[in-house]
C-alpha atoms as a PDB file:
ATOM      1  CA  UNK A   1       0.000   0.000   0.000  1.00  0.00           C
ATOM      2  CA  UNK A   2       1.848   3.762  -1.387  1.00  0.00           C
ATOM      3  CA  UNK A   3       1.720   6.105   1.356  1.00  0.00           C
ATOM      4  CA  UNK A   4      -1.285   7.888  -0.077  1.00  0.00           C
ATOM      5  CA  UNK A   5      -3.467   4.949  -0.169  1.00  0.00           C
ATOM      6  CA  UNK A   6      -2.582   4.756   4.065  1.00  0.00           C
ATOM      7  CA  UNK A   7      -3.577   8.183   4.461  1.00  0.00           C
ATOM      8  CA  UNK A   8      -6.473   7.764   2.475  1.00  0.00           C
ATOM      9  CA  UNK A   9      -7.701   4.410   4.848  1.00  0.00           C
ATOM     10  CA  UNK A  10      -6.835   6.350   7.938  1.00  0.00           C
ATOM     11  CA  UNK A  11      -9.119   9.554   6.685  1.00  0.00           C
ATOM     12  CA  UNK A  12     -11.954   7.384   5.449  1.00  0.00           C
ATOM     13  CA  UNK A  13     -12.118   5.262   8.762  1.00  0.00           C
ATOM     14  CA  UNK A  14     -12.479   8.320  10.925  1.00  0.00           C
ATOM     15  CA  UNK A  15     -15.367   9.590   8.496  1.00  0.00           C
ATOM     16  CA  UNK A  16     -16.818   6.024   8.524  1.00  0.00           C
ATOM     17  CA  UNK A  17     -16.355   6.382  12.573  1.00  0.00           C
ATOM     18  CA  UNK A  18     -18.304   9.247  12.386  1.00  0.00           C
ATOM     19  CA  UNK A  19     -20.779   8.729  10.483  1.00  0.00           C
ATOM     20  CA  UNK A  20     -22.022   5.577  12.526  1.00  0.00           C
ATOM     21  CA  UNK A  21     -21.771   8.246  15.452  1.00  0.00           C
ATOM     22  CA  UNK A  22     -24.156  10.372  13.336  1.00  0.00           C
ATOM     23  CA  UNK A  23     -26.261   7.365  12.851  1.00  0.00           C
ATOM     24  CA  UNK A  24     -26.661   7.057  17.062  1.00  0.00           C
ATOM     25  CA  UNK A  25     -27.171  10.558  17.491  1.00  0.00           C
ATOM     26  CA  UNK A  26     -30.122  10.822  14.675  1.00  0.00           C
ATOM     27  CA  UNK A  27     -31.725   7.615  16.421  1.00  0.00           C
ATOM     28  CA  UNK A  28     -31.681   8.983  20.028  1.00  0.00           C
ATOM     29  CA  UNK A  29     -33.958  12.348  18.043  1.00  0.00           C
ATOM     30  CA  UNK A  30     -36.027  10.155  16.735  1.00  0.00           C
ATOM     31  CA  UNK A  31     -36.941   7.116  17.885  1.00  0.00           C
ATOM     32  CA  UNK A  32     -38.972   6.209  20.592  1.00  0.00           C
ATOM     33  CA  UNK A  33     -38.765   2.828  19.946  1.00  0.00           C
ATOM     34  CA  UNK A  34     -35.487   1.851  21.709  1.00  0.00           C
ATOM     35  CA  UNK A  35     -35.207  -2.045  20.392  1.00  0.00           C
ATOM     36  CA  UNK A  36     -35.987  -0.590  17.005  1.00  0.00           C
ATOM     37  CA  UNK A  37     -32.856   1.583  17.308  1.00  0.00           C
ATOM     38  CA  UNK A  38     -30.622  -0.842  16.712  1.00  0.00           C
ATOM     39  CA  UNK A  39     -31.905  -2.267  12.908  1.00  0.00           C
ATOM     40  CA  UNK A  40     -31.814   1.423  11.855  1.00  0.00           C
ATOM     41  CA  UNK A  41     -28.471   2.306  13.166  1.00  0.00           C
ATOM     42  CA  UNK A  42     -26.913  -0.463  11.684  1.00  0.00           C
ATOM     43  CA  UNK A  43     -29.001   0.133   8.003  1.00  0.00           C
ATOM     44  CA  UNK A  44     -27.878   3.811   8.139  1.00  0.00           C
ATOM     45  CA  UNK A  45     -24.339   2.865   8.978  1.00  0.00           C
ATOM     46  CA  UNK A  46     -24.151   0.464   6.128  1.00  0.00           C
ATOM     47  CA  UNK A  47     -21.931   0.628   2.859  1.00  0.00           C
ATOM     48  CA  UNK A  48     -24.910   0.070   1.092  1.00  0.00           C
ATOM     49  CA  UNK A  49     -26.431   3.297   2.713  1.00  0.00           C
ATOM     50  CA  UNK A  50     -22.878   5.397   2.455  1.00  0.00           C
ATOM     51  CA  UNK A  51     -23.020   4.625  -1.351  1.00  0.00           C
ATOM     52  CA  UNK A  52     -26.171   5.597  -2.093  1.00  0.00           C
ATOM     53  CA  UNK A  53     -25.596   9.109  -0.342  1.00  0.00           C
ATOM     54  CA  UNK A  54     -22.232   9.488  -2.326  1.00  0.00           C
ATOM     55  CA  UNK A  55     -24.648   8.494  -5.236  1.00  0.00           C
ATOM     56  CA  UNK A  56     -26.671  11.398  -4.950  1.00  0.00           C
ATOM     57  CA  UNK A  57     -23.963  13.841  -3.703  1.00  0.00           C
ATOM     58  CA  UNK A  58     -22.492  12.898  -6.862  1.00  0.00           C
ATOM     59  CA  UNK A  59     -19.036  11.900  -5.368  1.00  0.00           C
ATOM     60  CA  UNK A  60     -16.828  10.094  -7.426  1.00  0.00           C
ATOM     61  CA  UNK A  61     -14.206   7.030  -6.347  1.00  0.00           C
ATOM     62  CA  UNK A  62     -11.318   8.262  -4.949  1.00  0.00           C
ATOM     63  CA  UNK A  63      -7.845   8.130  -6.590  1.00  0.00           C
ATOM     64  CA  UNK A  64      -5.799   6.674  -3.742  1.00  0.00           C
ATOM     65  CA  UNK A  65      -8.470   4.439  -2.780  1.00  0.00           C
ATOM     66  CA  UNK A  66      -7.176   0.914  -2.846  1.00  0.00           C
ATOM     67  CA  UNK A  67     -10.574  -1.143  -2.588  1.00  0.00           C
ATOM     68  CA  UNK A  68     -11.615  -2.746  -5.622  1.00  0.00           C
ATOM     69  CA  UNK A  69     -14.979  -4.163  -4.901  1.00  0.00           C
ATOM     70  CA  UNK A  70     -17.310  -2.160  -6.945  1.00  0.00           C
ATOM     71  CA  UNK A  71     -18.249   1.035  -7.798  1.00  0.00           C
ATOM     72  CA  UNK A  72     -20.981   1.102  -4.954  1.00  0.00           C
ATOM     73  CA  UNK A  73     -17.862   0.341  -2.241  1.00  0.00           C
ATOM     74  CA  UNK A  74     -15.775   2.517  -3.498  1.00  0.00           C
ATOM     75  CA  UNK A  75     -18.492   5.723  -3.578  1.00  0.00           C
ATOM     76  CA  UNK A  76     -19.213   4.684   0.297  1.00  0.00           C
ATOM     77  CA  UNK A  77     -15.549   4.774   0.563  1.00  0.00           C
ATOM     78  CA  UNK A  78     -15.704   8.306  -1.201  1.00  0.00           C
ATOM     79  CA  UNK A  79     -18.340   9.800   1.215  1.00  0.00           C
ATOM     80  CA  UNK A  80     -16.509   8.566   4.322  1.00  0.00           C
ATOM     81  CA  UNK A  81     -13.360  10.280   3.092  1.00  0.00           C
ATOM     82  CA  UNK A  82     -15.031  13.402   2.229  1.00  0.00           C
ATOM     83  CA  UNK A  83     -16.732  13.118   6.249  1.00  0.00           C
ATOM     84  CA  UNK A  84     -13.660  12.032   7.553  1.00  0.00           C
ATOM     85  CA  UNK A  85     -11.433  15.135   5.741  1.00  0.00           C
ATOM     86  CA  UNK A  86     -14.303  17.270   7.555  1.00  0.00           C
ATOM     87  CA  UNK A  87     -13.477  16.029  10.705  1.00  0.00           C
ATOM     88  CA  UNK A  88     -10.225  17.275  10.716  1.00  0.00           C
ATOM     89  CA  UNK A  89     -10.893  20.509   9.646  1.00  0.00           C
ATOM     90  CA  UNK A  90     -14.090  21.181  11.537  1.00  0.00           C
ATOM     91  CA  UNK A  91     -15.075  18.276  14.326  1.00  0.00           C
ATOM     92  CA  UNK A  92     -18.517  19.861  15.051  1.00  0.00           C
ATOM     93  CA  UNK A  93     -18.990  20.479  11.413  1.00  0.00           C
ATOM     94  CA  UNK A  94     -18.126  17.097  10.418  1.00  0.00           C
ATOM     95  CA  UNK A  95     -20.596  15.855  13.043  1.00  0.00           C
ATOM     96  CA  UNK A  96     -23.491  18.025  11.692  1.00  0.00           C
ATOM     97  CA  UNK A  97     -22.746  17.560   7.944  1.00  0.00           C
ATOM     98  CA  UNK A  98     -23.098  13.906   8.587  1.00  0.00           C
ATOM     99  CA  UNK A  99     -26.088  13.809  10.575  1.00  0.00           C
ATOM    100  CA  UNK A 100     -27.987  16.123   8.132  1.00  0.00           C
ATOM    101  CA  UNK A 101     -27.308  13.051   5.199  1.00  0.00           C
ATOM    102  CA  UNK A 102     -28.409  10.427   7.343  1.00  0.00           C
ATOM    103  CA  UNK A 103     -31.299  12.317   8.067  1.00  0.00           C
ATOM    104  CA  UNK A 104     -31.999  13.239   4.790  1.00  0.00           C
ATOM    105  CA  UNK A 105     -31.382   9.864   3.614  1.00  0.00           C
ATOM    106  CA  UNK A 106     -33.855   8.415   6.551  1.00  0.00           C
ATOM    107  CA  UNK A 107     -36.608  10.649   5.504  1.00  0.00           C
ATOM    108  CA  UNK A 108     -36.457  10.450   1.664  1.00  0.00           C
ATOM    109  CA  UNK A 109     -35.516   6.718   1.429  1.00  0.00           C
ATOM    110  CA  UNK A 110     -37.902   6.903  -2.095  1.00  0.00           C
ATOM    111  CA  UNK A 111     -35.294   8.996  -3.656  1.00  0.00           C
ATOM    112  CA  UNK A 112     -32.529   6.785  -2.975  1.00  0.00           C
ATOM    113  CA  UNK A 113     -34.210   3.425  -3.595  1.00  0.00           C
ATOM    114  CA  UNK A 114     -35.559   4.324  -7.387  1.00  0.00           C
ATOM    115  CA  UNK A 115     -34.848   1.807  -9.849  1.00  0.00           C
ATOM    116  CA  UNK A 116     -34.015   3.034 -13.785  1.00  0.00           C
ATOM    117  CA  UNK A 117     -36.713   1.221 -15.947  1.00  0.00           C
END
């Protein structure tokens, strides 16, 4: 792995960090449901879910990303970064920025999910 690739892994685990911290805070607002919680915190922490935002951010794949397990992978790996970088700059930022996606992404699910036909 080059150098930028490791700085690229270490930036994009600290987004992906806090994002799932995002994911907690969001629930605690809105659920009152607390065995509930759980299933959504893991579905909005998700790849799958990280992608899908990156998707309609528009975010391409990163250059020094070494995964190469599809396009959806690397765009999750692409939003974390872009969270991650964030954090460095601007914690409480970071925190926000992330929270406002999930939430987004929570209440317009429709959006996300439409297939092409």
């Amino acid at each position: 792995m080059t150098e930028a690739q490791h700085i690229f892994k270490k930036i994009e685990l600290v987004g992906d960090r806090v994002l799932r911290l995002a994911a907690v805070d969001l629930c605690n607002e809105i659920l009152d449901n607390r065995y509930k919680a759980a299933e959504i915190i893991d579905f909005l922490g998700s790849n799958r879910v990280f992608g899908l935002i990156a998707r309609m951010k528009k975010l391409e794949a990163h250059k020094d990303d070494p995964e190469t397990k599809g396009r959806s992978r690397t765009l999750a790996n692409a939003y974390e970064y872009s969270i991650g970088k964030l954090y460095y700059e601007d914690k409480v930022k970071a925190l926000t920025t992330a929270k406002e996606d999930l939430a987004h992404f929570y209440e317009n699910q429709e959006q996300y999910f439409v297939k092409n036909t």
